[in-house]
Protein backbone atom coordinates (compact mmCIF):
# COMPACT_ATOMS: atom_id res chain seq x y z
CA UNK A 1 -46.45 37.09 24.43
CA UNK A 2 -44.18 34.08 26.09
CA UNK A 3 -43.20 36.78 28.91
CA UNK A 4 -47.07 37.54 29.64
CA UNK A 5 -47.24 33.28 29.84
CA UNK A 6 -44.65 33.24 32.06
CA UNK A 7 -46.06 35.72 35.30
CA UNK A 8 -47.49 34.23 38.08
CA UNK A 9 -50.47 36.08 38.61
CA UNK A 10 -51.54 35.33 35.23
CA UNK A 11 -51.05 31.91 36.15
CA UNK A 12 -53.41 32.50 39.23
CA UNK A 13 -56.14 33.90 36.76
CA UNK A 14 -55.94 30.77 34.09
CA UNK A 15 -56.30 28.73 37.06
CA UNK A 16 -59.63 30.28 38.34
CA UNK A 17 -61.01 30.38 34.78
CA UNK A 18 -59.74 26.48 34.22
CA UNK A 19 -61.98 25.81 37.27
CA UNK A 20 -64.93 27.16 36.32
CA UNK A 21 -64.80 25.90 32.36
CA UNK A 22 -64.42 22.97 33.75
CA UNK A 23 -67.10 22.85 35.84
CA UNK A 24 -69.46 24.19 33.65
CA UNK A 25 -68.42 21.36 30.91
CA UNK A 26 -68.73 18.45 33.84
CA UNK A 27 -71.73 19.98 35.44
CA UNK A 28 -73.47 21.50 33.17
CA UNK A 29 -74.87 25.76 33.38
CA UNK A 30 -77.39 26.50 36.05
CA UNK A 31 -78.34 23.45 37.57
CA UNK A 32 -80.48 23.12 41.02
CA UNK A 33 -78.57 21.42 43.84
CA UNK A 34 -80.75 18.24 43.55
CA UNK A 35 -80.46 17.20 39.77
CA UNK A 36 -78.20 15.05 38.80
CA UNK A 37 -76.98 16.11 35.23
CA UNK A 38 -74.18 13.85 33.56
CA UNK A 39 -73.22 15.59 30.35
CA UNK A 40 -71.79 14.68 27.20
CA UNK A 41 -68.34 15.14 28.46
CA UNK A 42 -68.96 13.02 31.73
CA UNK A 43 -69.93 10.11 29.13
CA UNK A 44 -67.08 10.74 27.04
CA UNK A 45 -64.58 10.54 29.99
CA UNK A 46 -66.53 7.21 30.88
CA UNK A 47 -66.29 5.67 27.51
CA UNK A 48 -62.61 6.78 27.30
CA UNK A 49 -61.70 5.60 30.95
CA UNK A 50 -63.38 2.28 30.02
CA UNK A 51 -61.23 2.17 26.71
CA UNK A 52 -57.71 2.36 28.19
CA UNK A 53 -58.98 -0.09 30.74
CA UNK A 54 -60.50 -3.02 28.34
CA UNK A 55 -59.04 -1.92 25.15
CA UNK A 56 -62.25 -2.33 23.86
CA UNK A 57 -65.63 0.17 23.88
CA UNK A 58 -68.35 -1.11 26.62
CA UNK A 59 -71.44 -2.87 24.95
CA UNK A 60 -74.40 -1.37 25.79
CA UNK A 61 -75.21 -2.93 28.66
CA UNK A 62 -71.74 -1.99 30.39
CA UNK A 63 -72.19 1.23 29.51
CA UNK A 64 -75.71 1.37 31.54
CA UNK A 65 -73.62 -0.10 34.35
CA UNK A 66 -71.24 2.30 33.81
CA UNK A 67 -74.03 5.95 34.02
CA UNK A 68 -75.39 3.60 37.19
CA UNK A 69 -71.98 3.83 39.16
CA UNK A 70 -71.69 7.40 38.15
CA UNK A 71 -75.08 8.32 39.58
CA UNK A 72 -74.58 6.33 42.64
CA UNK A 73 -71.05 7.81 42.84
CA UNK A 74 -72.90 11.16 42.39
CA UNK A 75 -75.49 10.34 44.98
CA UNK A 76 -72.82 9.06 47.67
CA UNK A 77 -70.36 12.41 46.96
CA UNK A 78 -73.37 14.55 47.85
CA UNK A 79 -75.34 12.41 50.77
CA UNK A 80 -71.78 12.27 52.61
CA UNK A 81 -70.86 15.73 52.17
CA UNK A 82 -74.60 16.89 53.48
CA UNK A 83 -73.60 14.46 56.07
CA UNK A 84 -69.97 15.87 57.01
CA UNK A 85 -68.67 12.38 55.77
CA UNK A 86 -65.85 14.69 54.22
CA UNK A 87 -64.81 16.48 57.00
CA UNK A 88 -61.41 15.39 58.47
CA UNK A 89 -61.34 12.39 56.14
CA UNK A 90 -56.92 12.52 55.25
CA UNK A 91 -57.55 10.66 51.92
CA UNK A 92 -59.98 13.36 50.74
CA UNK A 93 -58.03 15.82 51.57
CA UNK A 94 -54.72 14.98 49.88
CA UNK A 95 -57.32 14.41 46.98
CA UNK A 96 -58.26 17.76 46.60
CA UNK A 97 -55.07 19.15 47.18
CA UNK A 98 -53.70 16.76 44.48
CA UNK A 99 -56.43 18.00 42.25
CA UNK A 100 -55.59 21.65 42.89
CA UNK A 101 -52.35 21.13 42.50
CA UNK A 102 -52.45 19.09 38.84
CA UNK A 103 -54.03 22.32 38.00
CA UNK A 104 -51.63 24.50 39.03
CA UNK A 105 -49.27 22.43 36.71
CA UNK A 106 -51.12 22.29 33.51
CA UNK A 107 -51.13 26.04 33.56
CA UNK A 108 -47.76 26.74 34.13
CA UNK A 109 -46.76 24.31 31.32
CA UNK A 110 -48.90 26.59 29.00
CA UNK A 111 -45.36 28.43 28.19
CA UNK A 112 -43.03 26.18 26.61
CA UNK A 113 -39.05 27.91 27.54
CA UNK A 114 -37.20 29.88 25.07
CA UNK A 115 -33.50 28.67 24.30
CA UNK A 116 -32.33 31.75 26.37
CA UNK A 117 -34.78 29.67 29.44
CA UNK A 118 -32.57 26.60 29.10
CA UNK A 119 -29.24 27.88 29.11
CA UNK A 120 -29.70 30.49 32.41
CA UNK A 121 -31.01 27.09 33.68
CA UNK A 122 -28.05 25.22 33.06
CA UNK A 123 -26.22 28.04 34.09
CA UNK A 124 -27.51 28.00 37.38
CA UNK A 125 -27.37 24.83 38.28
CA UNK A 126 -24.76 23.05 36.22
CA UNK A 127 -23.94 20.35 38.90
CA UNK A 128 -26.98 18.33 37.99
CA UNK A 129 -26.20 18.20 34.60
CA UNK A 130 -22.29 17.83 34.72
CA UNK A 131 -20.37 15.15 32.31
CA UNK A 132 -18.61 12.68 34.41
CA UNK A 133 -14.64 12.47 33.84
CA UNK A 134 -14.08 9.60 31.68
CA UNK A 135 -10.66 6.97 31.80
CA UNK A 136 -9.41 4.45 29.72
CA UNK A 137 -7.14 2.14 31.83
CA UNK A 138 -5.00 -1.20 32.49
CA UNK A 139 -4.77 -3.13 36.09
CA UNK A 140 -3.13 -6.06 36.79
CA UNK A 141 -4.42 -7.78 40.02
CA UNK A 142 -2.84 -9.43 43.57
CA UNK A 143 -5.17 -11.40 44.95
CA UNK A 144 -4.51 -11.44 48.96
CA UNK A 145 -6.48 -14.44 49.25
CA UNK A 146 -3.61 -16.49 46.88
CA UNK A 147 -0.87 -14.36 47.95
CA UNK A 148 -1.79 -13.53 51.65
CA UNK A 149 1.16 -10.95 53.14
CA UNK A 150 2.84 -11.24 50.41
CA UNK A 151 0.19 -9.31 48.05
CA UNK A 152 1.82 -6.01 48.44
CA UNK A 153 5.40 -7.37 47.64
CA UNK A 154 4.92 -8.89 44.76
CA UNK A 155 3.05 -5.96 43.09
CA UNK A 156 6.45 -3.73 44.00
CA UNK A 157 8.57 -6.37 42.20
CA UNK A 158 6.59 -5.95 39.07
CA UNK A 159 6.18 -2.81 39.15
CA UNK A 160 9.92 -2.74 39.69
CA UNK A 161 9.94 -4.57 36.66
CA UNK A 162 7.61 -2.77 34.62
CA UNK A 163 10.69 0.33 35.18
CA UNK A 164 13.07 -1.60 33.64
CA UNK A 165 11.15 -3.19 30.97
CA UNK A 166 9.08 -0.56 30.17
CA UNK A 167 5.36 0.29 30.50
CA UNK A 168 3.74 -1.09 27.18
CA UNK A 169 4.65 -5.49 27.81
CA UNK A 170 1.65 -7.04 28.68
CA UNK A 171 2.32 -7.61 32.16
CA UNK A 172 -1.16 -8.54 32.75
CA UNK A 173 -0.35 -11.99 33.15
CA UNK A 174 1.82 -11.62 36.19
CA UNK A 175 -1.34 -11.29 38.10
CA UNK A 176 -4.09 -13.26 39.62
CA UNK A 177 -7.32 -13.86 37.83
CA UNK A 178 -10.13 -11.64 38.08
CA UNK A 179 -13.52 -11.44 36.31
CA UNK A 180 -12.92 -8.26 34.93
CA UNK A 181 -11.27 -7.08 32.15
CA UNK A 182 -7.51 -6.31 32.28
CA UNK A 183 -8.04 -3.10 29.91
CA UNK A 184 -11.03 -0.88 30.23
CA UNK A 185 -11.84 1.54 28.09
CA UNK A 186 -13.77 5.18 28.10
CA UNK A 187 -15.35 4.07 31.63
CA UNK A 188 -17.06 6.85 33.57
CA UNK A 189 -15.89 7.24 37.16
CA UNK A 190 -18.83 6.55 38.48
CA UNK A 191 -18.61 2.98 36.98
CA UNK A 192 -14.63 2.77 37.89
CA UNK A 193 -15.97 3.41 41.54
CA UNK A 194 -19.36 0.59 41.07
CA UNK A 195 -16.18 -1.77 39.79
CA UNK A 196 -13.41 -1.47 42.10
CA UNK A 197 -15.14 1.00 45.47
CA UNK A 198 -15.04 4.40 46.12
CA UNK A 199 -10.96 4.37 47.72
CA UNK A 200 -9.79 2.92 44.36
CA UNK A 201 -11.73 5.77 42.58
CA UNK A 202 -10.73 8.49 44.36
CA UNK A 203 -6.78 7.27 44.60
CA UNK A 204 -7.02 6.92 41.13
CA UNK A 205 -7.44 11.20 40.97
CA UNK A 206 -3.77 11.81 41.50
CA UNK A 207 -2.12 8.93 39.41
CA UNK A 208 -0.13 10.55 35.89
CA UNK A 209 -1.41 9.13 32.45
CA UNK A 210 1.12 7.00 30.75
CA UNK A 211 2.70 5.42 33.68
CA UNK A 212 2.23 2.08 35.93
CA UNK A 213 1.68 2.94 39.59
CA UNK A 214 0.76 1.10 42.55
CA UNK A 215 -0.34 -0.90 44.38
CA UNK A 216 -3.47 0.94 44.33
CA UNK A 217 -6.56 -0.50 46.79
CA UNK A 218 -9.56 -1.75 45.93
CA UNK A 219 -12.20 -3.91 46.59
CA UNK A 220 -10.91 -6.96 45.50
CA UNK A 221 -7.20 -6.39 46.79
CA UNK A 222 -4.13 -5.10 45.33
CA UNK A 223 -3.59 -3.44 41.70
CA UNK A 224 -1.26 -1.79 39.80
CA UNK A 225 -2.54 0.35 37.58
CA UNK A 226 -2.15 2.03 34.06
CA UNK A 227 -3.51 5.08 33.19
CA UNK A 228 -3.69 5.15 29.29
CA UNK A 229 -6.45 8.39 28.88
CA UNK A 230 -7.97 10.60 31.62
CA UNK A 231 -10.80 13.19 29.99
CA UNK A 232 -12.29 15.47 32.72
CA UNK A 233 -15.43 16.28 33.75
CA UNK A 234 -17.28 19.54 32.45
CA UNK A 235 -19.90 21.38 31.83
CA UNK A 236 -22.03 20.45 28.95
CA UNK A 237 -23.22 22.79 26.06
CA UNK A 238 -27.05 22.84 25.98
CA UNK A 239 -27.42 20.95 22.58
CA UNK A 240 -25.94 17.94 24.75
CA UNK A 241 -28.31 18.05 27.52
CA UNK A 242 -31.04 19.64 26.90
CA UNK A 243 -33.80 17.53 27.31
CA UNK A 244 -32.77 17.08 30.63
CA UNK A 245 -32.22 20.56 30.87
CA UNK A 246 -36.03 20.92 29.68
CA UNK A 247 -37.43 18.66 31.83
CA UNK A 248 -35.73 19.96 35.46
CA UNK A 249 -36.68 23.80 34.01
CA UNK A 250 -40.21 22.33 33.50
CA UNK A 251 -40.21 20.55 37.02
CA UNK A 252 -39.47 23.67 38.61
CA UNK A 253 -41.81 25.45 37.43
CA UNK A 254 -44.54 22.96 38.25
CA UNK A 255 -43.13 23.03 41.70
CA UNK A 256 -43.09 27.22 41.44
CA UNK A 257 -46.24 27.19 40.37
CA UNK A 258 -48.00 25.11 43.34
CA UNK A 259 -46.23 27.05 45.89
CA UNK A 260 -47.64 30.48 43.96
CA UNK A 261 -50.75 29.02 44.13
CA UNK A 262 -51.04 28.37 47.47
CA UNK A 263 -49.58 31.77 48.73
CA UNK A 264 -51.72 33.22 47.27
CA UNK A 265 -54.67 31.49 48.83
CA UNK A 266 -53.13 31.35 51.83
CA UNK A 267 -53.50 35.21 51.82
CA UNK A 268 -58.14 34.66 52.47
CA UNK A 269 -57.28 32.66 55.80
CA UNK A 270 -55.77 33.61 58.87
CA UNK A 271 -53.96 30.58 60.42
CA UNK A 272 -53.24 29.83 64.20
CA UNK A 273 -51.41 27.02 65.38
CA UNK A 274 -52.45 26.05 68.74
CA UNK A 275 -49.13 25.20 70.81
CA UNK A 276 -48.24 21.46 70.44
CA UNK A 277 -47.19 21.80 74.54
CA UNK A 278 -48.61 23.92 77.57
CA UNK A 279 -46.19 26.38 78.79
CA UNK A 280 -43.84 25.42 81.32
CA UNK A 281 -43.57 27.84 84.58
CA UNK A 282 -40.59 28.76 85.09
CA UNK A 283 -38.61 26.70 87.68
CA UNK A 284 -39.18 28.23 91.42
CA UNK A 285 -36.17 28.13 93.43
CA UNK A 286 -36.96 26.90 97.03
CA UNK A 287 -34.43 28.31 99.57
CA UNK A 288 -32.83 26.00 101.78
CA UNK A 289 -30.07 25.82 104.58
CA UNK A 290 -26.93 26.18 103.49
CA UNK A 291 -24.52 23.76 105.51
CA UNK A 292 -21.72 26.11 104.70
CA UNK A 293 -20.63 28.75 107.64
């Protein structure tokens, strides 16, 4: 049954019937051009529309207003169209393309996906849903500004130190303040590079775990950095992403869905586009005198 839900052309038929239930329930069966019927459901979308609005049901009165704007609204739709009001209006045409196209979607989310959906989803397309590498690290910080030239060669005499004393001393407090924290821990990359910039990130991608190195870039200045934990960046099983999973599959085949819809259509017209620009002659050479013997 699901595969049935899931072919286009059945699709294009639940559309066509969805368009006519519906306007049989707003319109009402077999009514003359010049009556104007509103029907039970018309009222009920009024009422409800009112609702969300006011929080509150209209009194009596308001509701009278309310069957009064419909009419007129009625009246207007059907004066202007007799008049050609509609005709090359750009607002009522994206309108009734967003209308068609709302359609389109509700019947292709008729189907919900199977498991098997999701995961040749995320197999497709596994970039959008990929785990960012993770690090846990130390940095201790030369501010230029304090330091000026000298920056850079003070971080090599710590770091010279660090070699001899050995990486664990908190050598933190050889640096310059900074209002960030010394030791950060389990940060995605993309926060390491909304921290310190992108050139601290990605020089970062090289450094060995378990070992001061430096001075490493940033936007601040001059670090030297400890890498305590690097965890890379995979692909996720489905149980850890799939409601994201879900809700790209479902986009898609929203988006699918419209584009069927309109093929299809497309397939009553025949369309000519007039050329934006006349044709150009081609350029005439006009002999001359040649100066040359």
């Amino acid at each position: 049954m699901s595969k049935w839900l899931k072919e286009p052309l059945l699709h294009f038929l639940l559309l066509g019937a969805l368009i006519f239930v519906t306007y049989e329930h707003w319109a009402g069966p077999g009514r003359s051009p010049d009556e104007i019927f509103i029907s039970r459901g018309q009222q009920e979308n009024l009422l409800n529309t009112f609702g969300r609005t006011w929080q509150r049901p209209p009194t009596a009165e308001e509701f009278q207003g309310l069957l009064r704007d419909y009419v007129r609204q009625e009246i207007a739709d059907r004066e202007g169209r007799a008049l050609g009001l509609d005709r090359d209006d750009i607002v009522i045409r994206r309108r009734l393309q967003q209308k068609l196209e709302l359609l389109a979607e509700d019947v292709a989310s008729l189907a919900p996906p199977s498991e098997q959906d999701l995961q040749d989803f995320l197999d497709a397309h596994p970039e959008g849903f990929m785990i960012e590498p993770r690090l846990t690290l130390r940095q201790v910080y030369f501010s230029r500004d304090r330091r000026g030239a000298g920056a850079g060669a003070d971080a090599l005499d710590l770091l010279q130190r660090i070699s001899l004393d050995g990486p664990e001393a908190e050598f933190e407090q050889f640096g310059d303040p900074l209002p960030l924290p010394a030791r950060m821990e389990d940060l995605r990359e993309s926060e390491v590079a909304r921290l310190f910039g992108a050139e601290f990130t990605d020089a970062l991608q090289g450094l060995e775990p378990g070992r001061w190195t430096g001075p490493v870039e940033s936007g601040f200045g001059l670090h030297l950095v400890f890498i305590e934990a690097r965890e890379a960046g995979r692909i996720p099983e489905l149980a850890e992403v799939r409601d994201a999973v879900q809700r790209e599959w479902s986009s898609q085949r929203r988006r699918a869905a419209v584009d069927s819809l309109f093929e299809r259509l497309a397939d009553n017209y025949k369309v000519e586009i007039e050329p934006l620009f006349d044709p150009q002659p081609d350029a005439q050479v006009v002999p001359g005198r040649s100066d040359s013997p």
